[in-house]
PDB file of N, CA and C in Angstrom:
ATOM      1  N   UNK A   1     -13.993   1.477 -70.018  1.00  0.00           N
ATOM      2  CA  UNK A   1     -14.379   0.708 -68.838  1.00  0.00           C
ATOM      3  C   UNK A   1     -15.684   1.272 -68.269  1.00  0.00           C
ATOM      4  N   UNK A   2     -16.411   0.743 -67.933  1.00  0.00           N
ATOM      5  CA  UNK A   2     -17.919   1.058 -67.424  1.00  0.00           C
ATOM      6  C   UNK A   2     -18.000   0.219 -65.927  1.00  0.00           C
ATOM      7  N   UNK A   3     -17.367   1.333 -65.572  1.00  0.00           N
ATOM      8  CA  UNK A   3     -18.096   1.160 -63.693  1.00  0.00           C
ATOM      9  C   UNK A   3     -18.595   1.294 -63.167  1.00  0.00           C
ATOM     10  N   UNK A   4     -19.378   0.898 -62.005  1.00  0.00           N
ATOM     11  CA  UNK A   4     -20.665   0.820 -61.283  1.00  0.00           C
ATOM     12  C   UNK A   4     -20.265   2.184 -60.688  1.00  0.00           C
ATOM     13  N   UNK A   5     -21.380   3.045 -60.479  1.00  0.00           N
ATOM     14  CA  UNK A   5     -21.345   4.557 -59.873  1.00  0.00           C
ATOM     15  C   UNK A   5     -20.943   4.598 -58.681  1.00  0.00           C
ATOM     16  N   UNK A   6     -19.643   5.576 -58.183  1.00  0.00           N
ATOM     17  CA  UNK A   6     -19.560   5.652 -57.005  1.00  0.00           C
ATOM     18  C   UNK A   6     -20.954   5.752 -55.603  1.00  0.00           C
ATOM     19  N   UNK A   7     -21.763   6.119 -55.789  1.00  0.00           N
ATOM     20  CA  UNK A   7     -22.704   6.222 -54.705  1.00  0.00           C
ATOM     21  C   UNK A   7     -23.343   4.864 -55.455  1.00  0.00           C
ATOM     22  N   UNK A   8     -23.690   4.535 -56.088  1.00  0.00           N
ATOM     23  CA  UNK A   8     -24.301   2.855 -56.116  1.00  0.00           C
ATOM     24  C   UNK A   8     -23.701   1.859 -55.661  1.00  0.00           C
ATOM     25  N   UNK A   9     -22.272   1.986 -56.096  1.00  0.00           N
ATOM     26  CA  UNK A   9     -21.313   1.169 -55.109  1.00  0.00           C
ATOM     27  C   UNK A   9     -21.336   1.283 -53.539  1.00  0.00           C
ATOM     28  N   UNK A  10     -21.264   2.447 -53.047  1.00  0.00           N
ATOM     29  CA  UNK A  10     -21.622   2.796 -51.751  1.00  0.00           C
ATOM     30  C   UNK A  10     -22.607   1.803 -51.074  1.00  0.00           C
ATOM     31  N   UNK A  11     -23.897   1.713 -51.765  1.00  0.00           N
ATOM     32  CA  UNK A  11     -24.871   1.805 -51.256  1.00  0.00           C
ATOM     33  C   UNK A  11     -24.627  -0.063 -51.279  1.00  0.00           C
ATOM     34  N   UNK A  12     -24.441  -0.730 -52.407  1.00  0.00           N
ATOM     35  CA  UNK A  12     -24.222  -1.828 -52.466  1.00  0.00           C
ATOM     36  C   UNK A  12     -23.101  -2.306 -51.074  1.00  0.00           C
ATOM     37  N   UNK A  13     -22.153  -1.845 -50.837  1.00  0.00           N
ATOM     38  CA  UNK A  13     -20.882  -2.380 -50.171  1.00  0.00           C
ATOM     39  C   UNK A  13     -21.581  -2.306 -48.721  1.00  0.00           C
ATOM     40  N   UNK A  14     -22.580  -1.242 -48.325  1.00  0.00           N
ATOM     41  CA  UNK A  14     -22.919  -0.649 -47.469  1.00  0.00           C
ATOM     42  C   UNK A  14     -24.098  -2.059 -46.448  1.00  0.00           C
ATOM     43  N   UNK A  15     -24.250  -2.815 -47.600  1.00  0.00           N
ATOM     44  CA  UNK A  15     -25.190  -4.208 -47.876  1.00  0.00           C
ATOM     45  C   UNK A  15     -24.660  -5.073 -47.647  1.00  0.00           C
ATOM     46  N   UNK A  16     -23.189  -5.060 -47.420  1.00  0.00           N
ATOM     47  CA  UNK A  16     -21.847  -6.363 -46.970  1.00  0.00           C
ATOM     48  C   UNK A  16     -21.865  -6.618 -45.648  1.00  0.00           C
ATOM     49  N   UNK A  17     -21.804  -7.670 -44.876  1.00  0.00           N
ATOM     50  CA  UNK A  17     -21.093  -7.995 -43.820  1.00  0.00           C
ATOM     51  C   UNK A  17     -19.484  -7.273 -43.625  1.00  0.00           C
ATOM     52  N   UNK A  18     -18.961  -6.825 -44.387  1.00  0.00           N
ATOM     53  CA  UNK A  18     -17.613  -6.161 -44.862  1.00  0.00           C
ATOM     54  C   UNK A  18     -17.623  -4.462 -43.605  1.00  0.00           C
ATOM     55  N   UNK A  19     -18.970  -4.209 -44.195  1.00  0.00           N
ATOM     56  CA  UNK A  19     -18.694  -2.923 -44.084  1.00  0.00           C
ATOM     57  C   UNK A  19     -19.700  -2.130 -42.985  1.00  0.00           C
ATOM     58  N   UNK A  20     -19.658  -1.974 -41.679  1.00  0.00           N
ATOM     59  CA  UNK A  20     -20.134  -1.402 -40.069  1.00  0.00           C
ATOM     60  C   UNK A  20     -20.617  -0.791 -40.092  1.00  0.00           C
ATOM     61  N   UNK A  21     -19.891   0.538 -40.862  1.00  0.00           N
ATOM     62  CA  UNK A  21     -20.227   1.860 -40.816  1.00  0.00           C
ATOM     63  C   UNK A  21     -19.586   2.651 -41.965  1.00  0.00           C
ATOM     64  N   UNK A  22     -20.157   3.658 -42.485  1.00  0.00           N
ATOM     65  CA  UNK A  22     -19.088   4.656 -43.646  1.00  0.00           C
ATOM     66  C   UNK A  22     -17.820   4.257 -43.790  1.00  0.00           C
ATOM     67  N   UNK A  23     -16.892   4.562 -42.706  1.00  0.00           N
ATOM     68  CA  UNK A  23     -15.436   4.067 -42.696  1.00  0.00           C
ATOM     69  C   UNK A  23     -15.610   2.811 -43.167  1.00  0.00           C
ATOM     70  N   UNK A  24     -15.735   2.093 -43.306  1.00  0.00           N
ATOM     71  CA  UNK A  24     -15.848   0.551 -43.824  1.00  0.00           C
ATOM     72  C   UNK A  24     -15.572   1.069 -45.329  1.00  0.00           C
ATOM     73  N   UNK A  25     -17.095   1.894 -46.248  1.00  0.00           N
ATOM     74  CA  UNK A  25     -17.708   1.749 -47.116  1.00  0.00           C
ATOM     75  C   UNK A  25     -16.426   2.703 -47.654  1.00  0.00           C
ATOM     76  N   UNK A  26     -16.021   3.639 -47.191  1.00  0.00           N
ATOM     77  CA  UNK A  26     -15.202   4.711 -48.148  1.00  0.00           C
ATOM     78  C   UNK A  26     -13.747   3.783 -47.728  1.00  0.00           C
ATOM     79  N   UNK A  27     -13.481   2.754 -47.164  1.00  0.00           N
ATOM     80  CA  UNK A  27     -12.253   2.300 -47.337  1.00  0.00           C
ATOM     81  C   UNK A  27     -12.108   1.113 -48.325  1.00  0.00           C
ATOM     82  N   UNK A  28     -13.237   0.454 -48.917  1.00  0.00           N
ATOM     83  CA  UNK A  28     -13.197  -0.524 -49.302  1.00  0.00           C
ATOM     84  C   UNK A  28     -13.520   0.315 -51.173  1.00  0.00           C
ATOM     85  N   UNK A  29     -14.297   1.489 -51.297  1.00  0.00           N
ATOM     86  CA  UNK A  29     -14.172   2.096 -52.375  1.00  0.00           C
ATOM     87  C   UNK A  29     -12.900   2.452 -52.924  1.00  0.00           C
ATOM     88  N   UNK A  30     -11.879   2.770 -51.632  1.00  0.00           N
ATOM     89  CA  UNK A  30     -10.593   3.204 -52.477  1.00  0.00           C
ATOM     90  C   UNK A  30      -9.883   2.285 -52.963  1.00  0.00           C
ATOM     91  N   UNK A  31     -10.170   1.047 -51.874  1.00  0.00           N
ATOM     92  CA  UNK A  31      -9.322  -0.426 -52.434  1.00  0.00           C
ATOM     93  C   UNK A  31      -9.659  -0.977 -53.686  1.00  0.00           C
ATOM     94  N   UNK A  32     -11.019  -0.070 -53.921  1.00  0.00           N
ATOM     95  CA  UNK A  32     -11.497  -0.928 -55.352  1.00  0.00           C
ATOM     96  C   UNK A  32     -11.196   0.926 -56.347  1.00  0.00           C
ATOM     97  N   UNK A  33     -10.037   1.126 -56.294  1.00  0.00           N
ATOM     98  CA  UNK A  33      -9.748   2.076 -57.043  1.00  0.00           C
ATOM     99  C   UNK A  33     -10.684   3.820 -57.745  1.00  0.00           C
ATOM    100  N   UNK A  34     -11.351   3.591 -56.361  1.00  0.00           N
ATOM    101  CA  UNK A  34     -12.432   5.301 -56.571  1.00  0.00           C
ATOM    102  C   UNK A  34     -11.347   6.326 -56.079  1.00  0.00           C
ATOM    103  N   UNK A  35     -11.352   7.364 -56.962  1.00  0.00           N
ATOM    104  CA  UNK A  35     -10.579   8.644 -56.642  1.00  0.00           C
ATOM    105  C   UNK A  35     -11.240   9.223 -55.152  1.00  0.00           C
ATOM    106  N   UNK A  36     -10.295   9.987 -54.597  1.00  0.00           N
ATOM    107  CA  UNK A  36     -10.465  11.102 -54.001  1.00  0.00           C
ATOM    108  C   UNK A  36     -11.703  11.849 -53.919  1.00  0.00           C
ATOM    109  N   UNK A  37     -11.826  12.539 -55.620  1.00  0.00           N
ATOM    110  CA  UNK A  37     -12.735  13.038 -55.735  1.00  0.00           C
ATOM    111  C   UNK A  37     -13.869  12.605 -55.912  1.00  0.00           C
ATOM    112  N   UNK A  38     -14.159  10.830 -56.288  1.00  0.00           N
ATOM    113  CA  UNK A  38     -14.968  10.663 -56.360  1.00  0.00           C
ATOM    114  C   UNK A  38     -15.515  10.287 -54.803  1.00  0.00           C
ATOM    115  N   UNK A  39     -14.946   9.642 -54.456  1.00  0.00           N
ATOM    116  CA  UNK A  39     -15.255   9.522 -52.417  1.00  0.00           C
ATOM    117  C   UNK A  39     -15.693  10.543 -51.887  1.00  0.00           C
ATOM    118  N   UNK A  40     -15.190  11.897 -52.033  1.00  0.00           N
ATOM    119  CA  UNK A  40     -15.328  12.891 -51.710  1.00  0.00           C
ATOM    120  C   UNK A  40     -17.251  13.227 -51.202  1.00  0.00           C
ATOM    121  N   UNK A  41     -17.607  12.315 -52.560  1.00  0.00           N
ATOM    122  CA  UNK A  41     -19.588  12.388 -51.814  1.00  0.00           C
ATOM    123  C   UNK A  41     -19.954  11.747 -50.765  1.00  0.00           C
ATOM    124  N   UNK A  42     -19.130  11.589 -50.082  1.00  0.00           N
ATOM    125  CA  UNK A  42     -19.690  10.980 -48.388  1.00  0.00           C
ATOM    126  C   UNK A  42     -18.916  11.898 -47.158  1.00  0.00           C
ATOM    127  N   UNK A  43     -18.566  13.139 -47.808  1.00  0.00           N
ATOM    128  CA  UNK A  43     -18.380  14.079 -46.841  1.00  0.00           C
ATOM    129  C   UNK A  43     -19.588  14.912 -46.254  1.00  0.00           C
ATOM    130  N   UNK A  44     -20.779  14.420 -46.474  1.00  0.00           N
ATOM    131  CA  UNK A  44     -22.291  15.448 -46.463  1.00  0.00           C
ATOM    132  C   UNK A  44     -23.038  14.234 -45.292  1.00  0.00           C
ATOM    133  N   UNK A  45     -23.035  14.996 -44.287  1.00  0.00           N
ATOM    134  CA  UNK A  45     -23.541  14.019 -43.134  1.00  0.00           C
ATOM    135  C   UNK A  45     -24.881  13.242 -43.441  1.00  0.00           C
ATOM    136  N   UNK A  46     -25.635  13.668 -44.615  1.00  0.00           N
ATOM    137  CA  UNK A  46     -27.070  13.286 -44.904  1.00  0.00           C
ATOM    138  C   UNK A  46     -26.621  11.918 -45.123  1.00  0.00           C
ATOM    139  N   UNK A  47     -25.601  11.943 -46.617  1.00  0.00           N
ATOM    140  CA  UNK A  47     -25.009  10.376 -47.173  1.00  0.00           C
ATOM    141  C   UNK A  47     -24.235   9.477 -45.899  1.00  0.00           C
ATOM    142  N   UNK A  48     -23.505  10.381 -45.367  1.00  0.00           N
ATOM    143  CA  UNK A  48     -23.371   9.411 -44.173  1.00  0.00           C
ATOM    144  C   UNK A  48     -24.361   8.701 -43.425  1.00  0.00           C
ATOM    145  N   UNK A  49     -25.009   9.370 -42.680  1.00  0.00           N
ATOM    146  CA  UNK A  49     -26.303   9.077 -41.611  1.00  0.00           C
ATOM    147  C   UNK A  49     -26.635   7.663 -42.824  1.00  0.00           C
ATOM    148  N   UNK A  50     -27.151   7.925 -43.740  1.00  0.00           N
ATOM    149  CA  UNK A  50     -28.113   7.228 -44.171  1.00  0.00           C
ATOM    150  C   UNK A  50     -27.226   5.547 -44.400  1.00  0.00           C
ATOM    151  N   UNK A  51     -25.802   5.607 -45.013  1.00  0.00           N
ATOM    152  CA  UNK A  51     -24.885   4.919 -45.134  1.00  0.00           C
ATOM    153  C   UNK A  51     -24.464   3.884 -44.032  1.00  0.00           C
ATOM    154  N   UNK A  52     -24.921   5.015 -42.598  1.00  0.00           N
ATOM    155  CA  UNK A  52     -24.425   4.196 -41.911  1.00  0.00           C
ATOM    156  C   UNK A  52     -25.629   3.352 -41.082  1.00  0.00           C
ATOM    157  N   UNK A  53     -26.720   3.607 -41.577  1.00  0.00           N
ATOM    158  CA  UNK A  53     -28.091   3.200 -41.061  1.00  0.00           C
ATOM    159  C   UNK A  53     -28.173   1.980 -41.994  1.00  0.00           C
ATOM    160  N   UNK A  54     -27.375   1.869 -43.107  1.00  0.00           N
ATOM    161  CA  UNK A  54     -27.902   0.763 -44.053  1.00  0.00           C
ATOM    162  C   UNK A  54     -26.729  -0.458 -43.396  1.00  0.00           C
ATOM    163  N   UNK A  55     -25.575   0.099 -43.291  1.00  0.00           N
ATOM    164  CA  UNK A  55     -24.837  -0.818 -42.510  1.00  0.00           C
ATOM    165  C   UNK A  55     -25.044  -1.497 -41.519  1.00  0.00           C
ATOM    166  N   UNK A  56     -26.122  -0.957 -40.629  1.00  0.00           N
ATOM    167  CA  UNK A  56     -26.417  -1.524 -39.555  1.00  0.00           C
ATOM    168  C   UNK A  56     -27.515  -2.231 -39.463  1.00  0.00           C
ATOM    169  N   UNK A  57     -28.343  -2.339 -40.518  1.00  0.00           N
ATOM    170  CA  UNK A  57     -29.426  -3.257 -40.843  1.00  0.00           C
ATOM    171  C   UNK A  57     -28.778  -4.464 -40.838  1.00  0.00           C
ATOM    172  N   UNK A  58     -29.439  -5.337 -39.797  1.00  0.00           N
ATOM    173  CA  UNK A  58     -29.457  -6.940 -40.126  1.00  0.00           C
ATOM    174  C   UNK A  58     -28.810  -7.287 -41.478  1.00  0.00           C
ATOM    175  N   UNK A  59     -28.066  -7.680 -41.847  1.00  0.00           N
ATOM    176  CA  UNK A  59     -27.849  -8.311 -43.358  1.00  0.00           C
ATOM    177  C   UNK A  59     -28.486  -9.331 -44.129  1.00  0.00           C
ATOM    178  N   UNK A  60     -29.610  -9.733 -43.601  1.00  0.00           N
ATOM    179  CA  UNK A  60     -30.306 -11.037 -43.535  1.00  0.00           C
ATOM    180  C   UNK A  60     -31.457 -10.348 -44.629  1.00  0.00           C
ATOM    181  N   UNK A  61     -32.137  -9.048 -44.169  1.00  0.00           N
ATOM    182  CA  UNK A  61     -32.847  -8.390 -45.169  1.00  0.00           C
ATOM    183  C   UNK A  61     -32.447  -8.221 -46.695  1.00  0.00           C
ATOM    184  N   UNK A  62     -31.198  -7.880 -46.825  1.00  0.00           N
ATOM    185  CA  UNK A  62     -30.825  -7.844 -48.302  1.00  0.00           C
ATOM    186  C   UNK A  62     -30.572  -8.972 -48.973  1.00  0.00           C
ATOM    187  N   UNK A  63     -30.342  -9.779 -48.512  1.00  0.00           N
ATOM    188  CA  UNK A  63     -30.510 -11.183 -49.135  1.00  0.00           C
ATOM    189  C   UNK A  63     -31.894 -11.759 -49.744  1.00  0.00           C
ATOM    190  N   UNK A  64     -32.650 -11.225 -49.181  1.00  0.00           N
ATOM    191  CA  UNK A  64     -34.116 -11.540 -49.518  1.00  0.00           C
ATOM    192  C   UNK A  64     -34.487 -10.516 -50.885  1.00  0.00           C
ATOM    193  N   UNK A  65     -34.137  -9.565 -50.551  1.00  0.00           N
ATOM    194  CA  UNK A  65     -34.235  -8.189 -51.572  1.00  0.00           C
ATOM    195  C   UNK A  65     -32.663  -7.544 -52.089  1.00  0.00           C
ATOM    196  N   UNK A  66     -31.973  -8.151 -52.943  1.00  0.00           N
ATOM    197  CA  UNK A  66     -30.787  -7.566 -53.206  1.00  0.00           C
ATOM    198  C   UNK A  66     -30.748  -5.844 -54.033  1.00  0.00           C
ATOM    199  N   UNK A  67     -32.057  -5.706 -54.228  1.00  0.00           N
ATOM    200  CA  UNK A  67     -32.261  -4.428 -55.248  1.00  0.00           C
ATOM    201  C   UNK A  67     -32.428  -3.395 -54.170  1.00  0.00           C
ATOM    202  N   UNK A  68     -32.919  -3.694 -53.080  1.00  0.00           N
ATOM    203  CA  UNK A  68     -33.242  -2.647 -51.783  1.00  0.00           C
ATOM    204  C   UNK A  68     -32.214  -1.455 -51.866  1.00  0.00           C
ATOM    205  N   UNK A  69     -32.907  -0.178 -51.554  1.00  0.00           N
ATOM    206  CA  UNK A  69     -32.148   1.053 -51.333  1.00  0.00           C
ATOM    207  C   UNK A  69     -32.667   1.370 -49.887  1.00  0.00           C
TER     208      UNK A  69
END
């Protein structure tokens, strides 16, 4: 099975109307079956901060640019 990388997924979900803030993004990773350990990389306030700065962007921007980081 070849799955999309936990922090790419992040960053993608992070791009949803779904998902507010981190808590959003690391709850909707486990629903889509990411370990523990792999979640575990959004315990480092940097990935947070930044996670939760992408969440809070307008959603209107990534639609225009779906490749945006």
């Amino acid at each position: 099975m070849n799955r999309t990388h936990v922090v790419e997924r992040a960053y993608q979900l992070a791009r949803t109307q779904n998902c507010l803030n981190t808590g959003d993004v690391v709850k909707a990773l486990s629903g889509e079956g990411y370990s523990g350990a792999e979640i575990s990389h959004f315990q480092g306030s940097s990935i947070r901060a930044d996670l939760n700065r992408i969440c809070k962007m307008p959603k209107a921007e990534f639609e225009a640019t779906p490749d945006a980081a």
